[in-house]
C-alpha atoms as a PDB file:
ATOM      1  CA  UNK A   1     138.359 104.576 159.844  1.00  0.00           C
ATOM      2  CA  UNK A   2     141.681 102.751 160.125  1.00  0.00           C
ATOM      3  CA  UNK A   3     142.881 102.313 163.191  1.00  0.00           C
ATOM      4  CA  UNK A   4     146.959 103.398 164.099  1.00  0.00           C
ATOM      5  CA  UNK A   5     149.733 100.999 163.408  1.00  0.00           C
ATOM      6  CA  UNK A   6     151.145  99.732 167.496  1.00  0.00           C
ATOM      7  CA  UNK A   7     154.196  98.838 164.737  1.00  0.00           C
ATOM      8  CA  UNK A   8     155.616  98.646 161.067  1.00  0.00           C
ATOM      9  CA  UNK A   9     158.999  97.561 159.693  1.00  0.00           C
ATOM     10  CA  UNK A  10     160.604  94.718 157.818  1.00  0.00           C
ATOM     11  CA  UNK A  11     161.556  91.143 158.831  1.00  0.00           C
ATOM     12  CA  UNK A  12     164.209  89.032 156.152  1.00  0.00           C
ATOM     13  CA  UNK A  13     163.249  86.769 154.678  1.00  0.00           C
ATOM     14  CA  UNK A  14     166.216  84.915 152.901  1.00  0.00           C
ATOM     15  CA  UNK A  15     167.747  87.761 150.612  1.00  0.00           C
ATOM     16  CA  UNK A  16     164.752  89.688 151.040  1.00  0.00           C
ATOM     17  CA  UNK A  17     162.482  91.830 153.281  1.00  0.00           C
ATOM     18  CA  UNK A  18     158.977  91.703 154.186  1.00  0.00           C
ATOM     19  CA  UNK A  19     156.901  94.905 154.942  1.00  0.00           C
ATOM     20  CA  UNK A  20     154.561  94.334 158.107  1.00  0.00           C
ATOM     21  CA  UNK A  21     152.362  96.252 159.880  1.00  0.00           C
ATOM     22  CA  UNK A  22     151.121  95.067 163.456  1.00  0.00           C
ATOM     23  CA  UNK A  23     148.032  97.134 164.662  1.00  0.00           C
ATOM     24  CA  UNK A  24     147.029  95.900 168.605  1.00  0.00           C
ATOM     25  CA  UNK A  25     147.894  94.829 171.906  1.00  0.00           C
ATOM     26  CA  UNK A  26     150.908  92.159 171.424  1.00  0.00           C
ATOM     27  CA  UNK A  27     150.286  91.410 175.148  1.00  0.00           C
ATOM     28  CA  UNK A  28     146.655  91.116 175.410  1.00  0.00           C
ATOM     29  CA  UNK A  29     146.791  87.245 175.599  1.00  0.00           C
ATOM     30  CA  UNK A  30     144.070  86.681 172.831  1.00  0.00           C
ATOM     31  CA  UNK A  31     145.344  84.909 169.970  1.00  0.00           C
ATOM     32  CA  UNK A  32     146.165  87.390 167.103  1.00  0.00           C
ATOM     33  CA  UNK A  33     144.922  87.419 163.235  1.00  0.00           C
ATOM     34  CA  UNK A  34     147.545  87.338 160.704  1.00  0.00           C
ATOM     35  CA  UNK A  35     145.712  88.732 157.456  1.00  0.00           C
ATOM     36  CA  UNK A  36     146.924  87.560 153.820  1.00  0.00           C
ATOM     37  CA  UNK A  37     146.124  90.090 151.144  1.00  0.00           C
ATOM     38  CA  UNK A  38     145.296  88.831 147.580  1.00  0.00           C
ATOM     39  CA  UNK A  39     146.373  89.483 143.971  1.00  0.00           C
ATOM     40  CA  UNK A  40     148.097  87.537 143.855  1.00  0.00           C
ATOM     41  CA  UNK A  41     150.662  90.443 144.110  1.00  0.00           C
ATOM     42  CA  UNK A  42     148.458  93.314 145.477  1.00  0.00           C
ATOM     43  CA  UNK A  43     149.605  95.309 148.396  1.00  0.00           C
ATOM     44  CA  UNK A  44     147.715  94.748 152.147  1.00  0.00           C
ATOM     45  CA  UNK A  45     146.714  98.284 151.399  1.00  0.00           C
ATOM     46  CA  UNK A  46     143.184  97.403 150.378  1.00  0.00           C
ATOM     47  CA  UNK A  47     142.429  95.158 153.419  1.00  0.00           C
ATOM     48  CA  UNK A  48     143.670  97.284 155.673  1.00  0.00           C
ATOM     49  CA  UNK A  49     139.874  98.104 157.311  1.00  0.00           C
ATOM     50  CA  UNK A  50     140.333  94.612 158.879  1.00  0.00           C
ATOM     51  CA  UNK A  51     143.008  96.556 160.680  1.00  0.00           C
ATOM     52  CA  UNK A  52     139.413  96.938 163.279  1.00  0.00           C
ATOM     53  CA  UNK A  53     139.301  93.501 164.717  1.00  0.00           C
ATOM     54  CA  UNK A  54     141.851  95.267 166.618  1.00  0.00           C
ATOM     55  CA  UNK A  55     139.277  96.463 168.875  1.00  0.00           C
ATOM     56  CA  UNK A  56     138.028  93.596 169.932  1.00  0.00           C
ATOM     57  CA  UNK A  57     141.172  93.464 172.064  1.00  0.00           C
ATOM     58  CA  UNK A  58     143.493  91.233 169.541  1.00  0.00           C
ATOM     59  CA  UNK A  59     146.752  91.943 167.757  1.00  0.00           C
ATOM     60  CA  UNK A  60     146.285  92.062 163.911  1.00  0.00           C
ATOM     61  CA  UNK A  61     149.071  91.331 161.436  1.00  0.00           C
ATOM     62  CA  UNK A  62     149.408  92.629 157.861  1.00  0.00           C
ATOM     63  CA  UNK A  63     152.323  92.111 155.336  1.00  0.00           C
ATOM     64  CA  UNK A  64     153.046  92.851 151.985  1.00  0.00           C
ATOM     65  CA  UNK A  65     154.207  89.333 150.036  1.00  0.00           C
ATOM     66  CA  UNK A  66     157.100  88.939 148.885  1.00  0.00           C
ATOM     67  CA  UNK A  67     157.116  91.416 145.333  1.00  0.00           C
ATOM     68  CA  UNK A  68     154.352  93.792 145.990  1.00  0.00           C
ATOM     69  CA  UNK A  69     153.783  96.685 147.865  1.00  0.00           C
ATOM     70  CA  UNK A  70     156.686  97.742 150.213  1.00  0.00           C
ATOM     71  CA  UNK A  71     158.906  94.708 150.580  1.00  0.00           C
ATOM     72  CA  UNK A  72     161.468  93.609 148.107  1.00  0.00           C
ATOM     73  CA  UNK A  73     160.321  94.064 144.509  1.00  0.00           C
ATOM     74  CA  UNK A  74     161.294  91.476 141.792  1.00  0.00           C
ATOM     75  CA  UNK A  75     160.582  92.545 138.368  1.00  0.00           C
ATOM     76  CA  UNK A  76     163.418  90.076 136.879  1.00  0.00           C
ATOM     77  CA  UNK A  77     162.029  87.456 138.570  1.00  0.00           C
ATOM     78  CA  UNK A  78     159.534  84.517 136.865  1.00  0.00           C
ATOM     79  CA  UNK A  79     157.054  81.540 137.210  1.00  0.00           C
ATOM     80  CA  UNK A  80     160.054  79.692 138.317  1.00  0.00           C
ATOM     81  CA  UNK A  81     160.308  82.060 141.720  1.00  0.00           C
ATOM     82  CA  UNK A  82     157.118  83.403 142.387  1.00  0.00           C
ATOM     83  CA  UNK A  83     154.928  80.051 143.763  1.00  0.00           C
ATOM     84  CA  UNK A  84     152.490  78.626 145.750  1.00  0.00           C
ATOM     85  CA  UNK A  85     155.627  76.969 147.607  1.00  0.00           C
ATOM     86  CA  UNK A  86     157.503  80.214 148.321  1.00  0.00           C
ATOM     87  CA  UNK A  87     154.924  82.194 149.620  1.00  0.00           C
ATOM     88  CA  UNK A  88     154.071  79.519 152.384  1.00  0.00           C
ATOM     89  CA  UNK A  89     157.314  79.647 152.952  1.00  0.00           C
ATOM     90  CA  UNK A  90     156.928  83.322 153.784  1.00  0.00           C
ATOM     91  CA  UNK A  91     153.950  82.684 155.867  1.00  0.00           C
ATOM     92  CA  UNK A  92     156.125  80.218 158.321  1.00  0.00           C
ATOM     93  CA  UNK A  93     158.924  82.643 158.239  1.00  0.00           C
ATOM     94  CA  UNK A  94     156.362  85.675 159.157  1.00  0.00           C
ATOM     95  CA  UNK A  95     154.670  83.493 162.152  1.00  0.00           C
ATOM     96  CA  UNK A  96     158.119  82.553 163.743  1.00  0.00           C
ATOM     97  CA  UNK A  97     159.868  85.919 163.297  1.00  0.00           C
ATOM     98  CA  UNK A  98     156.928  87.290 165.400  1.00  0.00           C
ATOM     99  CA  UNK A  99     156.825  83.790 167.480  1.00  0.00           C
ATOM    100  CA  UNK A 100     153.185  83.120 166.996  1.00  0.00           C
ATOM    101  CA  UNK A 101     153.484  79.846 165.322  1.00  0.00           C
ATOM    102  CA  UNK A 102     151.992  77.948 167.966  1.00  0.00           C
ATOM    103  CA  UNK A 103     148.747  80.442 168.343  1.00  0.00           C
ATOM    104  CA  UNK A 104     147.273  82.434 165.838  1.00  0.00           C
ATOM    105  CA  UNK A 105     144.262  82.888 163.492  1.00  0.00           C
ATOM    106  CA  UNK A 106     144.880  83.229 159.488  1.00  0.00           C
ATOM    107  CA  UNK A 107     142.535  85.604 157.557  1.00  0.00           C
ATOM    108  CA  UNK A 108     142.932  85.283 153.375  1.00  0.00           C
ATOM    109  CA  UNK A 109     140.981  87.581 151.056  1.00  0.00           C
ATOM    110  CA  UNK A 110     140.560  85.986 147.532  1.00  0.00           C
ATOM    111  CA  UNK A 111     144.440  84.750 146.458  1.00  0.00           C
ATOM    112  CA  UNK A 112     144.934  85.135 150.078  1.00  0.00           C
ATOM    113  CA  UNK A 113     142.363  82.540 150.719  1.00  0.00           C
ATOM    114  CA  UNK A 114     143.956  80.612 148.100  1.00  0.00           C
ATOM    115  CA  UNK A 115     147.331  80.422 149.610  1.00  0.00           C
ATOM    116  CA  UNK A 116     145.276  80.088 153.743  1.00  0.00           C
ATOM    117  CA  UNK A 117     144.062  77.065 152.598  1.00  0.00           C
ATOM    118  CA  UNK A 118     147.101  76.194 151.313  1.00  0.00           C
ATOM    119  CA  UNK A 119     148.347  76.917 154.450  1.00  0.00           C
ATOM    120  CA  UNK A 120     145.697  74.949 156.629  1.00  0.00           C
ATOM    121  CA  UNK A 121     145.518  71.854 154.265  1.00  0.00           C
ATOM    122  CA  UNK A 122     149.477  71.166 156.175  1.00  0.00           C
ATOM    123  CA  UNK A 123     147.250  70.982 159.721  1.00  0.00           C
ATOM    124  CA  UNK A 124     149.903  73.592 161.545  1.00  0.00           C
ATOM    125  CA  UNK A 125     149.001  73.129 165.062  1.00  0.00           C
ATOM    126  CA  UNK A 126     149.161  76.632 165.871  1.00  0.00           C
ATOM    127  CA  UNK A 127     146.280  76.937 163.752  1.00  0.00           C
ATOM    128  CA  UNK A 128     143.382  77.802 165.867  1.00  0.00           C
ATOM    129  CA  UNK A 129     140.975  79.573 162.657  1.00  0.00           C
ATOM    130  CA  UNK A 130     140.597  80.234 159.047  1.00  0.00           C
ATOM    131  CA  UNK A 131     139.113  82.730 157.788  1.00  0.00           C
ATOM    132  CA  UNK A 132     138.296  82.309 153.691  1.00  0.00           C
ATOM    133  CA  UNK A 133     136.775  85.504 152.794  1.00  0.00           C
ATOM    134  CA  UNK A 134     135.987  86.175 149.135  1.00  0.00           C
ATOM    135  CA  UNK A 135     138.156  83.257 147.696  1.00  0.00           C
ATOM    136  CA  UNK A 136     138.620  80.406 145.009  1.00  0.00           C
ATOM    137  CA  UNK A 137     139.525  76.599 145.086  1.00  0.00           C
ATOM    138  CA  UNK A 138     139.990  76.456 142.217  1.00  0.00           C
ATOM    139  CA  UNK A 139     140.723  78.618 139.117  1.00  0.00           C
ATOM    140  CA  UNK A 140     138.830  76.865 136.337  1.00  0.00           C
ATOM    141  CA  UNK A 141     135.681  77.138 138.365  1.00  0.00           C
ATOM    142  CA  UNK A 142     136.579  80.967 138.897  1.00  0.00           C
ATOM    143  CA  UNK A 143     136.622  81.211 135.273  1.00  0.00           C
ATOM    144  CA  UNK A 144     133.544  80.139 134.201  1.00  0.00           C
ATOM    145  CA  UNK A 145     131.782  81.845 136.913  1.00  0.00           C
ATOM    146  CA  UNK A 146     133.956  85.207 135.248  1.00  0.00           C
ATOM    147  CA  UNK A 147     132.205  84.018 132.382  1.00  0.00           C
ATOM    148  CA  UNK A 148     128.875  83.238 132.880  1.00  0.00           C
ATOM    149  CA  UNK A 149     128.705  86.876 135.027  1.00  0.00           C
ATOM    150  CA  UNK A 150     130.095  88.610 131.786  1.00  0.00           C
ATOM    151  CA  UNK A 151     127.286  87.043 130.026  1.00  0.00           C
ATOM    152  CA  UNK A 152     124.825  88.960 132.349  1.00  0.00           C
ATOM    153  CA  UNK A 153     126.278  91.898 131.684  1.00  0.00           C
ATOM    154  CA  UNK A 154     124.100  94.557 129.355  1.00  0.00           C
ATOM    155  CA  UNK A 155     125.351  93.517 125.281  1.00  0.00           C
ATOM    156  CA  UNK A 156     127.785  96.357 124.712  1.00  0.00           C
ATOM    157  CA  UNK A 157     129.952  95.119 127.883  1.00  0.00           C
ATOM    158  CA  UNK A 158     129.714  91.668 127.319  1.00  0.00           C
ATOM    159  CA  UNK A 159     130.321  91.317 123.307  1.00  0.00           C
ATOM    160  CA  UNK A 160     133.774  93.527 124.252  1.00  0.00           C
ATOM    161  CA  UNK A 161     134.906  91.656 127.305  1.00  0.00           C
ATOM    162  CA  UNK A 162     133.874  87.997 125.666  1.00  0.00           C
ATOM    163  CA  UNK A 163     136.071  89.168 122.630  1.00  0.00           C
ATOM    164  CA  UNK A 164     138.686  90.642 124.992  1.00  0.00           C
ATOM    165  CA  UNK A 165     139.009  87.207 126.634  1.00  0.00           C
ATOM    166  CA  UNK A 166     138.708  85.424 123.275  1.00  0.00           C
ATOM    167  CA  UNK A 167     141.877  87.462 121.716  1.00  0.00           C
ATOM    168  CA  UNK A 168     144.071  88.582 124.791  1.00  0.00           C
ATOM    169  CA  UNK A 169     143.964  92.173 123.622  1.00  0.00           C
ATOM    170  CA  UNK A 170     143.311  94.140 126.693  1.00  0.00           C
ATOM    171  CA  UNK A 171     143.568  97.092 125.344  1.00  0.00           C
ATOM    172  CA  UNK A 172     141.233 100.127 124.223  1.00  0.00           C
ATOM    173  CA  UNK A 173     139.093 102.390 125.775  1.00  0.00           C
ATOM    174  CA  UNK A 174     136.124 100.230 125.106  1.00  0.00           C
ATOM    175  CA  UNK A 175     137.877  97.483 127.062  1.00  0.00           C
ATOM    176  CA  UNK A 176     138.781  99.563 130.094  1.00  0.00           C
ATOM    177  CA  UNK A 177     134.735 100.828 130.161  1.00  0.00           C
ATOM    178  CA  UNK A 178     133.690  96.844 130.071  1.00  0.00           C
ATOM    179  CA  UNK A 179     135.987  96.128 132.647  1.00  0.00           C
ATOM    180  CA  UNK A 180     135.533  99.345 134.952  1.00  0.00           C
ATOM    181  CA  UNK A 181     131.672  98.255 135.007  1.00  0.00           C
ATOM    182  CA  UNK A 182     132.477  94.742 135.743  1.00  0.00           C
ATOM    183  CA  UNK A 183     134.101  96.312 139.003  1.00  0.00           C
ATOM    184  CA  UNK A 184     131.582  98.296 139.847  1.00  0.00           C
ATOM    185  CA  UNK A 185     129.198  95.367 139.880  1.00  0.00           C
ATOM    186  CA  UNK A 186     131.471  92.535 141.286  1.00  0.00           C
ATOM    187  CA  UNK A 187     134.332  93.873 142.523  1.00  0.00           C
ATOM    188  CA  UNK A 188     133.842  96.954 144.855  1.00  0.00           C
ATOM    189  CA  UNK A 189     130.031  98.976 144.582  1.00  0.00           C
ATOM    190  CA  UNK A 190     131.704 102.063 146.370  1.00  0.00           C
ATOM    191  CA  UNK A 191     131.929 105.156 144.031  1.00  0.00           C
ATOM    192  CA  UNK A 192     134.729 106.713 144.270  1.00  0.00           C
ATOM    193  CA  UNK A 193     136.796 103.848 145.577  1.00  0.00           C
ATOM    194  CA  UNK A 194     138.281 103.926 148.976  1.00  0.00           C
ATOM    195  CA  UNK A 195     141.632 105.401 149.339  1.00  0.00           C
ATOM    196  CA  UNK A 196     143.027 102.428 150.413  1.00  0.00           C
ATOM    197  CA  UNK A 197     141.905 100.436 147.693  1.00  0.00           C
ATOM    198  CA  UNK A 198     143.760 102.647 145.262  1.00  0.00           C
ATOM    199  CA  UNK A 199     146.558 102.876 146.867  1.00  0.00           C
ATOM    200  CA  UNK A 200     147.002  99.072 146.707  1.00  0.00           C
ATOM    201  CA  UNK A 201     145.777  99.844 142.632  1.00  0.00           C
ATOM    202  CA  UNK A 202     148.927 102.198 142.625  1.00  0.00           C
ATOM    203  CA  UNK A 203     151.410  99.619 143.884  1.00  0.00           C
ATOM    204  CA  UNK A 204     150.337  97.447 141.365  1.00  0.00           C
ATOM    205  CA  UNK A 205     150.556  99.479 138.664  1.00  0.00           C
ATOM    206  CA  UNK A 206     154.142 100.434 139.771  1.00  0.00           C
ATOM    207  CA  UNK A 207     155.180  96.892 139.313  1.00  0.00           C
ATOM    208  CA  UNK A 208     152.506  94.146 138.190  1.00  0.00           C
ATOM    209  CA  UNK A 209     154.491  90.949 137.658  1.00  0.00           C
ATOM    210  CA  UNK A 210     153.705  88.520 140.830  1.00  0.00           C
ATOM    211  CA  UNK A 211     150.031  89.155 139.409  1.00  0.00           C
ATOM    212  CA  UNK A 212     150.671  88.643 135.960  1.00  0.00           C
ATOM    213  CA  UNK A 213     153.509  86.032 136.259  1.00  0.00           C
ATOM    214  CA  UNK A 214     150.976  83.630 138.230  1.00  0.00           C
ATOM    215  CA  UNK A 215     147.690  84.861 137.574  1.00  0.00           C
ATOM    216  CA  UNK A 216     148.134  86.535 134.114  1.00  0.00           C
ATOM    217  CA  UNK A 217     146.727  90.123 132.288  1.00  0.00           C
ATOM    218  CA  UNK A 218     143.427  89.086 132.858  1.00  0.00           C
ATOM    219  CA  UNK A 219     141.002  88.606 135.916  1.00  0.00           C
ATOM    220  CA  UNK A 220     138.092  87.147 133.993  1.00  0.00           C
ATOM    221  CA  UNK A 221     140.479  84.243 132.269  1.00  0.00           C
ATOM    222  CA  UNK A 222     143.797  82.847 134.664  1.00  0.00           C
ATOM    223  CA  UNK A 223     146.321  81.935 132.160  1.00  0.00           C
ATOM    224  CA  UNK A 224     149.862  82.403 134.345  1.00  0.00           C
ATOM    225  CA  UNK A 225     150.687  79.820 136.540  1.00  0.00           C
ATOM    226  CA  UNK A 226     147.926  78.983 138.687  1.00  0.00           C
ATOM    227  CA  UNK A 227     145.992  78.417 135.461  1.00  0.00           C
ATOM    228  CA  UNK A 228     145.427  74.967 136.461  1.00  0.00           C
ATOM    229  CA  UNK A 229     145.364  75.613 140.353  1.00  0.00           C
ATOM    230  CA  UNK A 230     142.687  73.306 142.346  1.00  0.00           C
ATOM    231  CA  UNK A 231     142.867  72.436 145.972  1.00  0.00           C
ATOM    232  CA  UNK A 232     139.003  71.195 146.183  1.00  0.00           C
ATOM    233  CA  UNK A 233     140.636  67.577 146.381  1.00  0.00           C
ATOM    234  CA  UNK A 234     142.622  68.514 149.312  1.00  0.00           C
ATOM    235  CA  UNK A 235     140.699  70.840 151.072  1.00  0.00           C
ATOM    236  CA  UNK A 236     139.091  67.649 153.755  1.00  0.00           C
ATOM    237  CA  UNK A 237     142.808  67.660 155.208  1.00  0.00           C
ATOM    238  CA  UNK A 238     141.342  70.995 157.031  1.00  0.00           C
ATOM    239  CA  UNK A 239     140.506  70.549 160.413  1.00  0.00           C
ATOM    240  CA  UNK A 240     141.025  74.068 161.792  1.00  0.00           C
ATOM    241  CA  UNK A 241     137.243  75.803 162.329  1.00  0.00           C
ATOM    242  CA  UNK A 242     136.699  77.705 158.987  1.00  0.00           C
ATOM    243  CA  UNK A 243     134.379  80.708 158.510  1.00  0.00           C
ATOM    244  CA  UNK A 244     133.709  81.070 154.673  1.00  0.00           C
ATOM    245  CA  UNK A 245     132.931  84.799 153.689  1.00  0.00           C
ATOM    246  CA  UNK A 246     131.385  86.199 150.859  1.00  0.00           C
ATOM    247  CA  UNK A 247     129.687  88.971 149.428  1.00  0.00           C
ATOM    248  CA  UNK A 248     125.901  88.329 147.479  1.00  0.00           C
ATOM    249  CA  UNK A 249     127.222  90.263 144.045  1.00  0.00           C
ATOM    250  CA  UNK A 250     131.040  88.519 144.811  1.00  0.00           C
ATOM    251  CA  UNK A 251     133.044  87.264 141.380  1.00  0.00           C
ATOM    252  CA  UNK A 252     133.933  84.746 144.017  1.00  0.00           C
ATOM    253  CA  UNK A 253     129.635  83.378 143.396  1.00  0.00           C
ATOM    254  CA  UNK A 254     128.037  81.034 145.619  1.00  0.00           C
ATOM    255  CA  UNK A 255     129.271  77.898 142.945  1.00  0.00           C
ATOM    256  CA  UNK A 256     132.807  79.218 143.567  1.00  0.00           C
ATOM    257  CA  UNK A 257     132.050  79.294 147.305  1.00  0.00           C
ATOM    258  CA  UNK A 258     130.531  76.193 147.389  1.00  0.00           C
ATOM    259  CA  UNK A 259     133.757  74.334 146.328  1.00  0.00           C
ATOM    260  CA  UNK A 260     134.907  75.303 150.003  1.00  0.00           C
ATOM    261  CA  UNK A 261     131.666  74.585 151.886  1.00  0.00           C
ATOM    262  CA  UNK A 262     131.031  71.214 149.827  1.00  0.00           C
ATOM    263  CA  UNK A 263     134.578  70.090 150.421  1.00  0.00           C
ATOM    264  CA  UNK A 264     135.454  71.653 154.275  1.00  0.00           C
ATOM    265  CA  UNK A 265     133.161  69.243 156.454  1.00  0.00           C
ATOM    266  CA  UNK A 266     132.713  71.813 159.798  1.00  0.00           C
ATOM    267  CA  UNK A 267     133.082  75.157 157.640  1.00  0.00           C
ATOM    268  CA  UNK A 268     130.213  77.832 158.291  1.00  0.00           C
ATOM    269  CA  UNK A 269     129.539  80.530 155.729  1.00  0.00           C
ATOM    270  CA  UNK A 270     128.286  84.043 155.474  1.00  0.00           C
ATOM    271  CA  UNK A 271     127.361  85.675 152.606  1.00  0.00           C
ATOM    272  CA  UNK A 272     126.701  89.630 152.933  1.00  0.00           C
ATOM    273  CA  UNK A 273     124.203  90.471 151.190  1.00  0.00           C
ATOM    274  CA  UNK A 274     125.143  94.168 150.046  1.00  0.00           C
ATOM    275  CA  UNK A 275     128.457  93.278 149.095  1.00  0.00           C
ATOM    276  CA  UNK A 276     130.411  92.128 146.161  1.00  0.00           C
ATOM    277  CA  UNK A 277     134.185  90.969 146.610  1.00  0.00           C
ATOM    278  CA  UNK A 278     135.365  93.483 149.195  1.00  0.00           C
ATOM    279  CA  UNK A 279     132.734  93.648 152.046  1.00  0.00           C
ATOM    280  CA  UNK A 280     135.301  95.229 154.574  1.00  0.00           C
ATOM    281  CA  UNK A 281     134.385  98.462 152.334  1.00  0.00           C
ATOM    282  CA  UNK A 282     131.290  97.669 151.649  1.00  0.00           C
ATOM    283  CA  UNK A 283     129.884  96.528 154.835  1.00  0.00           C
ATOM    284  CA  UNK A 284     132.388  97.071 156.870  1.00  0.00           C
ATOM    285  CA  UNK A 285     130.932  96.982 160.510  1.00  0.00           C
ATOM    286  CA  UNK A 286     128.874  93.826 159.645  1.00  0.00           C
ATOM    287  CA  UNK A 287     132.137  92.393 158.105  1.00  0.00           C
ATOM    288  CA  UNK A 288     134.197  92.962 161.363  1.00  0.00           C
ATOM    289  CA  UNK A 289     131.505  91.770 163.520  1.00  0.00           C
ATOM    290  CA  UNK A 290     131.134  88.635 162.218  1.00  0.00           C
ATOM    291  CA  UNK A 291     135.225  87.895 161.943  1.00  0.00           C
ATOM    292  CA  UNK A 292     134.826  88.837 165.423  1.00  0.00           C
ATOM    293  CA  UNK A 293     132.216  86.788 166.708  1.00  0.00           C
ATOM    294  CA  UNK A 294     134.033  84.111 164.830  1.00  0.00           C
ATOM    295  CA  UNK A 295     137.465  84.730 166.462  1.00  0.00           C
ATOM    296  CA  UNK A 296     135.562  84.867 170.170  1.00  0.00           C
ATOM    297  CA  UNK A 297     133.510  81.288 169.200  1.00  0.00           C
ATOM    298  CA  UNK A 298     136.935  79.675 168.415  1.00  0.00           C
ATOM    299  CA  UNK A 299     138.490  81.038 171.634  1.00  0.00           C
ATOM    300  CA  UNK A 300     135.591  79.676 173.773  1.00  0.00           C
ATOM    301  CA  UNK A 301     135.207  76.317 172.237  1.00  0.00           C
END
């Protein structure tokens, strides 16, 4: 179940709107979760079962970035505008509109991880926890973890999706099988898929190009613009706590994880053990308890 919305709307943001959705007691006095979808370029459709931290007696933010879902849409727009840089910039816009700059806790779910480390590698004081739940640091190890899982997969999937990869033709019916059954086994296990989760499948479809401008047609092989992205160098600047959350069957694997839990000297890590790379579906009560107990162990400390 998803919990009611206490409020949804649009803040600007330069020329532009974002979407929000706040779900929550504003006035509750515990510090409040501000939850970054992934993609990059998916709507917060999909994470939207997070919406139950709520119940733990917290406010919990979702948005849609800047060119997906329901705020502004920019289909003429390029690698030039769609960055790393710009969507931090719409995380500090997001946390002062609301004025929660100096106290709040950032969830990101794979790119959303991506750009909360980002984020936390800056040290914002109003920082009190990160959450990195089914992310990378970096995309070349995400790619030959995409790989090496494709080579597990039974022969028929893997010779189509290695030559897939190999040529950049995404196309067929055979491709779409290869790929639907890499899903099933590392993406989300739920059959059918939650409503939510095609709903954010929808938006995408409607207008793709924040995921293909940065990460490109593929999710096995990045080729866009965060081809080359790595922040396992920087990732020792963090010194908010840092929960590191994964599923067992994840395409974010235990190698990818271990980039962050290597790298992030105080970070602790779960890894849910019936889950691939969307445990708020797949174990969702689990999931939410132990964001929960998180949140709570950062308040007290």
């Amino acid at each position: 179940m998803i919990p009611e919305s206490a409020a949804t709307g649009t803040i600007p943001f330069g020329d532009f709107k974002t979407w929000y959705r706040i779900t929550g007691d504003l006035t509750s006095g515990a510090t409040p979760l501000v939850v970054l979808h992934g993609g990059p370029g998916c709507s917060h459709d999909y994470v939207l079962p997070i919406a139950n931290v709520s119940s733990s007696g917290r406010a919990v933010f979702h948005y849609d970035q800047l060119g997906s879902g329901r705020s502004t849409l920019l289909p003429e727009k390029g690698a030039d505008f769609f960055s790393v840089e710009l969507f931090l910039s719409e995380l500090n816009n997001f946390l002062i509109h609301f004025g929660i700059e100096d106290d709040y806790f950032l969830l990101g779910q794979s790119w959303g991880a991506m750009l909360g480390a980002e984020h936390a590698v800056l040290r914002p004081s109003g920082l009190k926890g990160l959450i990195l739940s089914n992310g990378l640091a970096s995309a070349a190890t995400w790619a030959s973890e995409a790989k090496r899982l494709i080579g597990e997969m039974p022969e028929k999937y893997r010779v189509t999706l290695e030559k897939a990869i190999e040529t950049g033709d995404l196309s067929g019916e055979a491709f779409k099988e290869a790929e639907g059954a890499y899903y099933d086994e590392h993406v989300c296990r739920l059959t059918p898929r939650p409503r939510e989760y095609e709903t954010t499948t929808e938006f995408m479809e409607a207008d793709g190009t924040v995921y293909s401008t940065m990460w490109g047609p593929s999710e096995f092989a990045p080729s866009g613009s965060l081809v080359n992205w790595s922040i396992v160098d920087r990732l020792h600047k963090i010194i908010a706590p840092t929960l590191v959350v994964s599923g067992r069957h994840d395409e974010a694997t235990p190698l990818v994880q271990k980039e962050f839990t290597d790298n992030i000297s105080h970070a602790e890590q779960v890894i849910l053990s019936n889950s691939s790379h969307m445990p708020f579906f797949e174990e969702p009560e689990l999931y939410i308890e132990t964001i929960v107990a998180f949140l709570e162990k950062c308040e007290s400390n």
